[in-house]
N, C-alpha and C. Protein backbone atom coordinates (compact mmCIF):
# COMPACT_ATOMS: atom_id res chain seq x y z
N UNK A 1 66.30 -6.05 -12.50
CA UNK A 1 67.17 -6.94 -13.24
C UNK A 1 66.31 -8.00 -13.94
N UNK A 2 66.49 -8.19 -15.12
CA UNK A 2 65.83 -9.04 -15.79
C UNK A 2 66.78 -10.28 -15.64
N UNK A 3 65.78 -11.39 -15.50
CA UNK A 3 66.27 -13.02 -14.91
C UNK A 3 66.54 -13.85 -16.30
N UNK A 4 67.15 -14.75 -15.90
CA UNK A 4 67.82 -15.69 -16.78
C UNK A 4 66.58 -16.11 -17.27
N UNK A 5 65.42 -16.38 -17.36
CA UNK A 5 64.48 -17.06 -17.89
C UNK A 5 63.32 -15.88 -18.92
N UNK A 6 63.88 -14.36 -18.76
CA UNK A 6 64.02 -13.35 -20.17
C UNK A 6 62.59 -12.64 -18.72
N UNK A 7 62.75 -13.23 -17.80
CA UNK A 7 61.35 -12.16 -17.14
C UNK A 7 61.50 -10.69 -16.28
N UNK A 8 61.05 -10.18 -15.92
CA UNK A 8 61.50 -9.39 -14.30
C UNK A 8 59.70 -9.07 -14.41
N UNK A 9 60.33 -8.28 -13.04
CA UNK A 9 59.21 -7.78 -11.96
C UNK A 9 60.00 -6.36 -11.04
N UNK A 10 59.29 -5.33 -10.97
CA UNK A 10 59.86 -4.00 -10.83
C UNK A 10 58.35 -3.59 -9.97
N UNK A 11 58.51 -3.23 -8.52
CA UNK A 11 57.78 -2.54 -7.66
C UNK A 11 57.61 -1.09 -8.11
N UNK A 12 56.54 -0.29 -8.03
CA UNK A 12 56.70 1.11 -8.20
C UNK A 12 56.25 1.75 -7.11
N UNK A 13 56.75 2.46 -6.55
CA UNK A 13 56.33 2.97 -5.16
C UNK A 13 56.33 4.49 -5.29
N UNK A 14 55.46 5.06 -4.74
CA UNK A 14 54.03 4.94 -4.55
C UNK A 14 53.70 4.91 -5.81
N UNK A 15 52.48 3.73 -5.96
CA UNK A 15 51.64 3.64 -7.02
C UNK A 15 51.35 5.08 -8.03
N UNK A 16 51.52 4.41 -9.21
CA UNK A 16 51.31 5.87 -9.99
C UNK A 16 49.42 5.66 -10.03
N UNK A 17 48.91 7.40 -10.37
CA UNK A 17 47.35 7.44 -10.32
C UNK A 17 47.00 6.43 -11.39
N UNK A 18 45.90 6.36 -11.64
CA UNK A 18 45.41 5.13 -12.37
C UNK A 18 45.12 6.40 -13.49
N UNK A 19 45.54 5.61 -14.76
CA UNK A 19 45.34 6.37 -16.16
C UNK A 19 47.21 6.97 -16.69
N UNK A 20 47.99 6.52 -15.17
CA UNK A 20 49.38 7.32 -15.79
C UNK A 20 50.21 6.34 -16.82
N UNK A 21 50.83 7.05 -17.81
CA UNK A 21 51.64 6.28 -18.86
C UNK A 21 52.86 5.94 -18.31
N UNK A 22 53.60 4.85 -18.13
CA UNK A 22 54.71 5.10 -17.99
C UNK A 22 55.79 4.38 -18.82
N UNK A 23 57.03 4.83 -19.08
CA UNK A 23 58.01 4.16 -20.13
C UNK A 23 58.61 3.32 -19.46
N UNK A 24 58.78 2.00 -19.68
CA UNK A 24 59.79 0.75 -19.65
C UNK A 24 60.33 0.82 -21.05
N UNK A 25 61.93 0.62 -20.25
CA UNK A 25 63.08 -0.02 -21.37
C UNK A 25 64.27 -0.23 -20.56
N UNK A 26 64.82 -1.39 -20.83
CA UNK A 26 66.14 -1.75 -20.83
C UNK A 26 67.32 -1.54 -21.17
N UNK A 27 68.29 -1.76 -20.54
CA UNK A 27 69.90 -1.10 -20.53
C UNK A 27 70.84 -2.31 -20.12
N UNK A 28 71.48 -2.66 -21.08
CA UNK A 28 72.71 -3.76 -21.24
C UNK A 28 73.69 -3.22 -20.52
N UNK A 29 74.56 -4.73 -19.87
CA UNK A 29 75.53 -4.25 -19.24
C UNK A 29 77.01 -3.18 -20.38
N UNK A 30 76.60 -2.91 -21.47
CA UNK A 30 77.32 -1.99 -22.09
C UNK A 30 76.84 -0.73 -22.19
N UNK A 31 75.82 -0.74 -21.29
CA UNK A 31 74.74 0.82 -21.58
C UNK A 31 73.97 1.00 -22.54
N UNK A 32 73.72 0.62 -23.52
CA UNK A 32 73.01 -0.03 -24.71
C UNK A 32 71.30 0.30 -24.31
N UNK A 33 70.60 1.24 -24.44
CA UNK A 33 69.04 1.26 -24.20
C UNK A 33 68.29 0.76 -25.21
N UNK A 34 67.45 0.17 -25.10
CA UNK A 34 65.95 -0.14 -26.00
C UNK A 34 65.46 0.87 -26.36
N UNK A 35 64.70 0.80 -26.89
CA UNK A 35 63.16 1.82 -27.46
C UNK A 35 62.25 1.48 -26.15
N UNK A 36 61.33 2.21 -25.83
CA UNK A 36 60.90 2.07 -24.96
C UNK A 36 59.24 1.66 -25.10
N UNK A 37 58.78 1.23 -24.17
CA UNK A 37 57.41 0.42 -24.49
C UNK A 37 56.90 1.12 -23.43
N UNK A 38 55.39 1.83 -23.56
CA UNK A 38 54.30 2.38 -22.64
C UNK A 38 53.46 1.68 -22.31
N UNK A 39 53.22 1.11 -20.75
CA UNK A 39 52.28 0.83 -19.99
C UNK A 39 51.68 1.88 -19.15
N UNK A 40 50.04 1.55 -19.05
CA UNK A 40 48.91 2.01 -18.14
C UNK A 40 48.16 2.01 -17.20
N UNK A 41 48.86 2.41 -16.14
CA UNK A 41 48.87 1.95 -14.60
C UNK A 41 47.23 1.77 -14.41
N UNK A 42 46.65 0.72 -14.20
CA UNK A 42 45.26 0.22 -14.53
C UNK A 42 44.19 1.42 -12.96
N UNK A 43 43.08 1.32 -13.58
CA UNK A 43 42.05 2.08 -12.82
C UNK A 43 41.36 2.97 -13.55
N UNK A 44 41.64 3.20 -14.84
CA UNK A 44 41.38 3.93 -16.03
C UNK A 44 41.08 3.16 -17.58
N UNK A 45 40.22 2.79 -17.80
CA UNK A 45 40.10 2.22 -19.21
C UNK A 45 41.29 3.12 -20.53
N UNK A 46 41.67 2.33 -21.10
CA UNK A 46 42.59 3.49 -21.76
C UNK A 46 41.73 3.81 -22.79
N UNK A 47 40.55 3.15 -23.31
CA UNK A 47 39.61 3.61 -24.65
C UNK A 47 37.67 3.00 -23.40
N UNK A 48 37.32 4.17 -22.71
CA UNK A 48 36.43 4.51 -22.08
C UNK A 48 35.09 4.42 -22.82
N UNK A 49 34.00 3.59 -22.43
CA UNK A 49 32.79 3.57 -23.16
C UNK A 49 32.05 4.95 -22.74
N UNK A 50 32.07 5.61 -23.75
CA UNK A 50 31.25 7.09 -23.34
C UNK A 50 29.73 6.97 -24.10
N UNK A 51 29.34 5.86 -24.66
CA UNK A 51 28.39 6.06 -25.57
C UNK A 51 27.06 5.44 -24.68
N UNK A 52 26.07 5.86 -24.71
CA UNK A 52 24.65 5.86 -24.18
C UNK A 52 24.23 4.40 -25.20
N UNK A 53 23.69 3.22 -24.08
CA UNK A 53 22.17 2.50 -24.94
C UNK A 53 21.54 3.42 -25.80
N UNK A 54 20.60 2.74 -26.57
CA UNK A 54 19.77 3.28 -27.64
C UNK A 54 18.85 2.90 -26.46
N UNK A 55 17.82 4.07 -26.39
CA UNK A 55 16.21 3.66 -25.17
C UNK A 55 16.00 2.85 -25.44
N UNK A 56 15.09 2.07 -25.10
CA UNK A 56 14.84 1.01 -24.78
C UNK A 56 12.88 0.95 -25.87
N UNK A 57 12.67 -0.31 -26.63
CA UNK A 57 11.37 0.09 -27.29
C UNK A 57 10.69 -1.29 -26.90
N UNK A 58 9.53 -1.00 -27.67
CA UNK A 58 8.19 -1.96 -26.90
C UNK A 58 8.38 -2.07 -25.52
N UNK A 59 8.42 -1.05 -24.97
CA UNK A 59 8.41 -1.21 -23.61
C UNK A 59 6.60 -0.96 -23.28
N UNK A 60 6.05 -2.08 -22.78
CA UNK A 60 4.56 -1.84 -22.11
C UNK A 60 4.29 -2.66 -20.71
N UNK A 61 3.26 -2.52 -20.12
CA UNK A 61 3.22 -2.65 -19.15
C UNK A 61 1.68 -4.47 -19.22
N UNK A 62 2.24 -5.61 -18.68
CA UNK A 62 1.06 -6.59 -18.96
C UNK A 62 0.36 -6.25 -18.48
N UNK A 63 -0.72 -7.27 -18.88
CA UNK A 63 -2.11 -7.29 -18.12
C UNK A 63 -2.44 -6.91 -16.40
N UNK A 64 -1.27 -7.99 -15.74
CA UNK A 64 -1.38 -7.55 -14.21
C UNK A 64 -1.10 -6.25 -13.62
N UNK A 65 -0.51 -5.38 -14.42
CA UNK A 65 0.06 -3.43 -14.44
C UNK A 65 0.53 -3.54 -13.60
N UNK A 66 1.64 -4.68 -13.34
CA UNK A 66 3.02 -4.55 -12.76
C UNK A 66 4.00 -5.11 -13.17
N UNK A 67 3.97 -5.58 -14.47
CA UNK A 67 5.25 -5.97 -15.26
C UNK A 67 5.27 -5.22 -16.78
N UNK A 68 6.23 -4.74 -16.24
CA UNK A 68 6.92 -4.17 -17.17
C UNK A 68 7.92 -4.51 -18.30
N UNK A 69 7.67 -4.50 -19.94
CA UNK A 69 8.39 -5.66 -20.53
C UNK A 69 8.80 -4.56 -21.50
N UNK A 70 10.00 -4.90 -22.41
CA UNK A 70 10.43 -4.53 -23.19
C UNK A 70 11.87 -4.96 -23.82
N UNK A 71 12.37 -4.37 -24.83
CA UNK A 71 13.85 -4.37 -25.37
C UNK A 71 14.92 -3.50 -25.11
N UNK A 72 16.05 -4.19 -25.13
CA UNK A 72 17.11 -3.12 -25.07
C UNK A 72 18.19 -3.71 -25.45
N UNK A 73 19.36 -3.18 -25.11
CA UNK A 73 21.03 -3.82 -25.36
C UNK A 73 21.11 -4.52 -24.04
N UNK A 74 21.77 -5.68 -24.73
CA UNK A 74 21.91 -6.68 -23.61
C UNK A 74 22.86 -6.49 -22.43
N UNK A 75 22.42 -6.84 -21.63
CA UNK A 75 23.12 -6.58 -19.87
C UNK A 75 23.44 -5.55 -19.73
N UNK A 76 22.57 -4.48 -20.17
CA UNK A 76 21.90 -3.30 -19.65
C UNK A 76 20.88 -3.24 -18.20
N UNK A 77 21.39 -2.34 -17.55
CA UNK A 77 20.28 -2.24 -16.37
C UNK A 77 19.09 -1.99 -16.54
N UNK A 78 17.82 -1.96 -16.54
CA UNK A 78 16.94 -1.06 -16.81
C UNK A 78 16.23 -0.16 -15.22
N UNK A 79 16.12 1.50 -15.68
CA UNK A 79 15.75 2.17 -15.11
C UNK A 79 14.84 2.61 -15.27
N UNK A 80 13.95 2.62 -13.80
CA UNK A 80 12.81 3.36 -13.45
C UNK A 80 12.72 4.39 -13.28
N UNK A 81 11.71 5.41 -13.49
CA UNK A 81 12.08 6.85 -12.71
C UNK A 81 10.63 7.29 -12.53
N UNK A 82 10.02 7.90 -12.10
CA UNK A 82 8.85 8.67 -12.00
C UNK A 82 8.65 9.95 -13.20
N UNK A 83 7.82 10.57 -13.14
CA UNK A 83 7.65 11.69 -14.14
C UNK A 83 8.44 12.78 -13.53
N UNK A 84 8.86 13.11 -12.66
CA UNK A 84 9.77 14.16 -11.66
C UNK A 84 11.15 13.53 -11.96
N UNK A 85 11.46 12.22 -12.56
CA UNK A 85 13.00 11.50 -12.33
C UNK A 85 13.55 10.91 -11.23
N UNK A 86 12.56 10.76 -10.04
CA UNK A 86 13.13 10.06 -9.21
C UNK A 86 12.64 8.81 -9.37
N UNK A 87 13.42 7.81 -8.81
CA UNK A 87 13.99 6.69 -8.73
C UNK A 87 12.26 5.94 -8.49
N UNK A 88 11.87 4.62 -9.13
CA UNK A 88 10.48 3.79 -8.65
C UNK A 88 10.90 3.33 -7.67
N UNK A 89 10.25 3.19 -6.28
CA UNK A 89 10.86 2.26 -5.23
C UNK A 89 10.05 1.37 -5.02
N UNK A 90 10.17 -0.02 -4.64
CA UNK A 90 9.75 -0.62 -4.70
C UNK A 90 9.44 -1.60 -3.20
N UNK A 91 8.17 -2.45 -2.41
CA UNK A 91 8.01 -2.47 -1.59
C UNK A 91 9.12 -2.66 -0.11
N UNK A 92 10.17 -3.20 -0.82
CA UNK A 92 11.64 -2.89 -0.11
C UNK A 92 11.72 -1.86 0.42
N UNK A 93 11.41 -0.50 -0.35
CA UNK A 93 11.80 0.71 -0.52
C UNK A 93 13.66 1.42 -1.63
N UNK A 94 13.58 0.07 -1.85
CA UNK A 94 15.14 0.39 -3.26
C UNK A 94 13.80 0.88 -4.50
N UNK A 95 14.96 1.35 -5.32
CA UNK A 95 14.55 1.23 -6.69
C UNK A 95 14.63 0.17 -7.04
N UNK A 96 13.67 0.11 -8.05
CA UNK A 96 13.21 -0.70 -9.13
C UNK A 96 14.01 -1.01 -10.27
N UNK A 97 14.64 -2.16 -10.69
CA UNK A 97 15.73 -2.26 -11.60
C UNK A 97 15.58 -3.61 -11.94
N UNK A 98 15.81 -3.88 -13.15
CA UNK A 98 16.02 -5.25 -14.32
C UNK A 98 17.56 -5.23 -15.01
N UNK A 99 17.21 -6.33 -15.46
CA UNK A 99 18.60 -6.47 -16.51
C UNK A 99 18.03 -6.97 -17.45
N UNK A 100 18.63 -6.61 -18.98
CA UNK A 100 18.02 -6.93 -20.36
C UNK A 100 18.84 -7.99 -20.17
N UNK A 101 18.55 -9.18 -21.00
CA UNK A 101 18.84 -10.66 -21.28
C UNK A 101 20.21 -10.91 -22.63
N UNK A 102 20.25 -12.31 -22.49
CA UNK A 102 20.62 -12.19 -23.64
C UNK A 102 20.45 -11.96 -25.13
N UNK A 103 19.03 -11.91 -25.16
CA UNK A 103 17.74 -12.41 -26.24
C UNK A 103 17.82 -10.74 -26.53
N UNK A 104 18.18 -9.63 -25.52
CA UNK A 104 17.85 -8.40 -25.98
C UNK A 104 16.40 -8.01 -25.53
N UNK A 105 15.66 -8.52 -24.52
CA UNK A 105 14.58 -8.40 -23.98
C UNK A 105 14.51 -8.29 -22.30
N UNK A 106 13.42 -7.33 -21.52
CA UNK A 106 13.17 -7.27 -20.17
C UNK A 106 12.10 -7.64 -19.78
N UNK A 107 12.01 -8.12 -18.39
CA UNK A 107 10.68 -8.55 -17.57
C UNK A 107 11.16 -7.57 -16.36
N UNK A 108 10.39 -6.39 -15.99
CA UNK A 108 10.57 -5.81 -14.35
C UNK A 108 9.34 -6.15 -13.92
N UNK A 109 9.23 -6.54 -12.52
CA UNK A 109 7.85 -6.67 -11.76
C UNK A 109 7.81 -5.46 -11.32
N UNK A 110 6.80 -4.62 -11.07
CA UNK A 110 6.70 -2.52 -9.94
C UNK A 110 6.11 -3.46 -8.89
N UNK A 111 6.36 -3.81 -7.78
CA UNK A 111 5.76 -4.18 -6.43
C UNK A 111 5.67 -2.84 -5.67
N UNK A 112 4.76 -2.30 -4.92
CA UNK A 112 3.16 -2.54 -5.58
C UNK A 112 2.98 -1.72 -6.70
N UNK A 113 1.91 -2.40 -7.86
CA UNK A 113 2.17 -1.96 -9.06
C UNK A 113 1.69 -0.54 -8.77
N UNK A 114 1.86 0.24 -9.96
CA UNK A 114 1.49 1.88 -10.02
C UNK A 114 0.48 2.32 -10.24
N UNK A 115 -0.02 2.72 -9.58
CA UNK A 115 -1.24 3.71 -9.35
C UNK A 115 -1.72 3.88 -11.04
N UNK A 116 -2.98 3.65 -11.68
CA UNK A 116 -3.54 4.01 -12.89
C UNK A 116 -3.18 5.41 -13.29
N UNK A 117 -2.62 5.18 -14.83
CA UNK A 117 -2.24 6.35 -15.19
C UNK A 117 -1.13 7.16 -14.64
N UNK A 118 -0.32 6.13 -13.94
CA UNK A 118 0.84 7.00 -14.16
C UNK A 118 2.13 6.88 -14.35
N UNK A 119 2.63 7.51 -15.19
CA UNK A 119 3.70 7.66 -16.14
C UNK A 119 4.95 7.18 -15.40
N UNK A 120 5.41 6.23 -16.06
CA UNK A 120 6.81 5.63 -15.60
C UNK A 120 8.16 6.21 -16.87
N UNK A 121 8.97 6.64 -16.74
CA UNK A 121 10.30 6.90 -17.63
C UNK A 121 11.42 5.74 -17.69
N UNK A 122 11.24 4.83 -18.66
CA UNK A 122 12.18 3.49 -18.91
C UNK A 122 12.98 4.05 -19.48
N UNK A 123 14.55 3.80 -18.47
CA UNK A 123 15.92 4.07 -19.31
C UNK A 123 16.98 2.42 -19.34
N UNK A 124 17.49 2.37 -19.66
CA UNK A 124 18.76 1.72 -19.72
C UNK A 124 20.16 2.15 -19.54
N UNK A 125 20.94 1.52 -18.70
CA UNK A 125 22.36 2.09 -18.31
C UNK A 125 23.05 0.87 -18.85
N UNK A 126 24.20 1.43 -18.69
CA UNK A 126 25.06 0.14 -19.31
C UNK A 126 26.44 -0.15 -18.37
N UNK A 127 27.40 -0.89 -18.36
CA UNK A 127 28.28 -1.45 -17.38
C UNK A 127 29.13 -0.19 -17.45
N UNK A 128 29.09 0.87 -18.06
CA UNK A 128 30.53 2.08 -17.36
C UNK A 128 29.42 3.10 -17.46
N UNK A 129 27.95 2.93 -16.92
CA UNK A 129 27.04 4.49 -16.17
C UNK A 129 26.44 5.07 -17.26
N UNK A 130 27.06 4.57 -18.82
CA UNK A 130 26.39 5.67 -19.66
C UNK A 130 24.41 5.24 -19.70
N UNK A 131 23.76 6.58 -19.64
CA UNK A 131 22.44 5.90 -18.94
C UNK A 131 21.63 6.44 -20.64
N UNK A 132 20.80 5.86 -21.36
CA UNK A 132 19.73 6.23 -22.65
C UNK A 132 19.12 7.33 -22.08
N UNK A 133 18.42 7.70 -23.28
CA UNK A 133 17.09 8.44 -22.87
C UNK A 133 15.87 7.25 -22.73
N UNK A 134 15.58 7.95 -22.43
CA UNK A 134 13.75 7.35 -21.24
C UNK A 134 12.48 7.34 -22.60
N UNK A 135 12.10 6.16 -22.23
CA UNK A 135 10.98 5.90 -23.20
C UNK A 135 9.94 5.94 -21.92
N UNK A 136 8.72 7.07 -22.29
CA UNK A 136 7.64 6.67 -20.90
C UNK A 136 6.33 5.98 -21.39
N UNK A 137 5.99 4.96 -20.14
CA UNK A 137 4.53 4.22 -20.40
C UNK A 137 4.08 4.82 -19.08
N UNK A 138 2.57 4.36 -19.67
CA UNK A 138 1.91 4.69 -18.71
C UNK A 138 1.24 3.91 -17.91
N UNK A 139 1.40 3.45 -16.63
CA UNK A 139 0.43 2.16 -15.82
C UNK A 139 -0.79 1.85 -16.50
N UNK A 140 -1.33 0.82 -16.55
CA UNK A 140 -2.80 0.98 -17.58
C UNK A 140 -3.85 0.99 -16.22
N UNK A 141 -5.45 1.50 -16.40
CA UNK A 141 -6.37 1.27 -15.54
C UNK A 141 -6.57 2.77 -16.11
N UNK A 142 -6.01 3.90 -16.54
CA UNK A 142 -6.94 4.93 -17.11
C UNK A 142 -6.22 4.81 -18.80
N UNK A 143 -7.59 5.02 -19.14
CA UNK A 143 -7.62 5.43 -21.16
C UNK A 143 -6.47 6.05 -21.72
N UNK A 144 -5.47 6.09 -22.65
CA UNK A 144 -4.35 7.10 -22.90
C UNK A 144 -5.27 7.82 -23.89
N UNK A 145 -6.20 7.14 -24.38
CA UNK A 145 -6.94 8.77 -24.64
C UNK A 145 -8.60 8.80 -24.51
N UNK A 146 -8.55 9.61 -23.47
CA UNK A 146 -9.83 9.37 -22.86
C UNK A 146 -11.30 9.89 -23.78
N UNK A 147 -12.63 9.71 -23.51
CA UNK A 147 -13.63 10.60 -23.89
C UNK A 147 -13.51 11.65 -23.81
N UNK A 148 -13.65 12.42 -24.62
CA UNK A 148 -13.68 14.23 -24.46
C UNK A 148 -14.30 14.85 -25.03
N UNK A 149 -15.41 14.35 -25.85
CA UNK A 149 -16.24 14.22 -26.69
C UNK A 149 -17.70 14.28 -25.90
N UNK A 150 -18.62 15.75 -25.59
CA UNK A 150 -20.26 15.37 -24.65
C UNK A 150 -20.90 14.41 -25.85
N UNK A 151 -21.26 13.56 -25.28
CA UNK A 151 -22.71 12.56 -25.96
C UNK A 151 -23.43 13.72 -27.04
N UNK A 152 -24.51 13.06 -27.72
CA UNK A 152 -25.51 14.03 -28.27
C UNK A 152 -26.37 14.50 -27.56
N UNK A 153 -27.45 15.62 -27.89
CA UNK A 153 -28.55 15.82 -27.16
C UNK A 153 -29.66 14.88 -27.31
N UNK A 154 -30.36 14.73 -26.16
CA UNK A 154 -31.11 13.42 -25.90
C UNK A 154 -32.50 13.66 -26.79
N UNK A 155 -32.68 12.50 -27.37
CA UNK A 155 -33.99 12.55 -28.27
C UNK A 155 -35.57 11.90 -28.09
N UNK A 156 -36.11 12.42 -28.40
CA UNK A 156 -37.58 11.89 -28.10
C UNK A 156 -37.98 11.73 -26.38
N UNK A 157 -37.63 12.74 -25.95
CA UNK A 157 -38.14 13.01 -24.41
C UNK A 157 -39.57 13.87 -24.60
N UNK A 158 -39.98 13.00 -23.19
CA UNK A 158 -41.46 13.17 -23.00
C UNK A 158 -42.05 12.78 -21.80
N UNK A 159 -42.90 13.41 -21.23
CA UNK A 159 -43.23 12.89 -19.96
C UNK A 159 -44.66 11.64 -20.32
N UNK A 160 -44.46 10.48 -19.35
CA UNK A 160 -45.30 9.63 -19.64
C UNK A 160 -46.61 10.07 -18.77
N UNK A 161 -47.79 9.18 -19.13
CA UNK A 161 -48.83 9.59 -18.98
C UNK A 161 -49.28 9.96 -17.21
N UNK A 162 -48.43 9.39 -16.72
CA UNK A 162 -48.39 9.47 -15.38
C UNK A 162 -48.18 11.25 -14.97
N UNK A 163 -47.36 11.61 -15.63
CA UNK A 163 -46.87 12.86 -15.58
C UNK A 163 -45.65 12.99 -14.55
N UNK A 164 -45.05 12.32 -14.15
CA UNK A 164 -43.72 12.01 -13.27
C UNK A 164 -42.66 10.86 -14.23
N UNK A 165 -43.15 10.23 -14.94
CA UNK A 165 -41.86 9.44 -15.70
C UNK A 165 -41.42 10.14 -16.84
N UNK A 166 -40.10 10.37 -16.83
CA UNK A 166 -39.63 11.22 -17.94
C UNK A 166 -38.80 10.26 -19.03
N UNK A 167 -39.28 9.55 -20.28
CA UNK A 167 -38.70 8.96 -20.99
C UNK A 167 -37.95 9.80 -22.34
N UNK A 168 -36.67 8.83 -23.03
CA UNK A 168 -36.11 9.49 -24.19
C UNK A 168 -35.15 8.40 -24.86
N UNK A 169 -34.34 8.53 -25.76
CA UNK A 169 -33.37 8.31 -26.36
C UNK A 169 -31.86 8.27 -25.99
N UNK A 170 -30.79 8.16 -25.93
CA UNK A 170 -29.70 8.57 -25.80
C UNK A 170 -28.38 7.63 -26.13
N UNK A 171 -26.90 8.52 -25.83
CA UNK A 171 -25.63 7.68 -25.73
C UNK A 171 -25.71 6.17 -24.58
N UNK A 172 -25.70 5.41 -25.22
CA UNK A 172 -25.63 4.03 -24.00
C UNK A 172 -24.75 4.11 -23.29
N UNK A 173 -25.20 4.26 -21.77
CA UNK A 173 -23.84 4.17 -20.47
C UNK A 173 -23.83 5.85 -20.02
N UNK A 174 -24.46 6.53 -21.01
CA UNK A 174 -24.32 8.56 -20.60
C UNK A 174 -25.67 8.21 -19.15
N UNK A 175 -25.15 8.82 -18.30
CA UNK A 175 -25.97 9.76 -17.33
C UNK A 175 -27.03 10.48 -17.63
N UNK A 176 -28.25 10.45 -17.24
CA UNK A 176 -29.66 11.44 -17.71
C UNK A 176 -29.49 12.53 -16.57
């Protein structure tokens, strides 16, 4: 019954599932119906964010190679993962997780930082699960692109007069 002050309130028992439509309308004491108006028994977004962050960029790792910095969409989670996809854990033993700012920027600390050279997968999730694709860095302490290149062959070798010292030329820092 709708009250003198134009309101009501109507129990529904048992709760309809969350996402169900249901029709309200009114009926005058002459029988007289409305048009009817659809409500959405809540637990269901009725227009659902299905869309993924954009990955996340300038993501690198500072100087100390345990912070991890970069951009993303704001109050986004950011995710860790290993090169396999599992989860970074961190000396807790949880994963490893940030939140982008308002500025659109992250700071994660890796406690203890990661082992040289190896590959971390930065994603971003967002408040209804949709998760980016993974931008990967790599811990710094090895080269991302190493020597692969042998030195030259060594020049002007000769044994000195002693006949046991072997002098020459070479790459500075190469091994004789």
């Amino acid at each position: 019954q709708v009250g003198a002050d134009g309101s009501f309130s109507v129990v529904v028992e048992p709760a309809p599932a969350a996402g169900t439509e249901i029709q309200v309308s009114l009926k005058d004491a002459a029988g007289n119906e409305s048009d009817a108006t659809t409500v959405t028994a809540p637990g269901t977004p009725t227009n659902p964010d299905t869309e993924a962050p954009a990955a996340p960029t300038d993501v690198a790792f500072a100087e100390d190679g345990k912070t991890l910095t970069g951009k993303g969409e704001t109050g986004a989670t950011v995710v860790l993962k290993d090169k396999d996809g599992n989860p970074v854990l961190g000396a807790d033993g949880q994963p490893v997780t940030g939140q982008v700012g308002a500025d659109g920027s992250f700071s994660v600390v890796v406690e203890p930082a990661p082992a040289a050279g190896t590959e971390i997968q930065v994603s971003l999730k967002d408040a209804a699960g949709n998760e980016s694709d993974a931008t990967t860095v790599t811990a710094p302490g090895t080269p991302t692109n190493p020597d692969t290149e042998a030195p030259e062959a060594p020049t002007d070798v000769a044994f000195a007069e002693d006949g046991k010292t072997l002098t020459g030329k070479g790459e500075a820092g190469a091994t004789v």
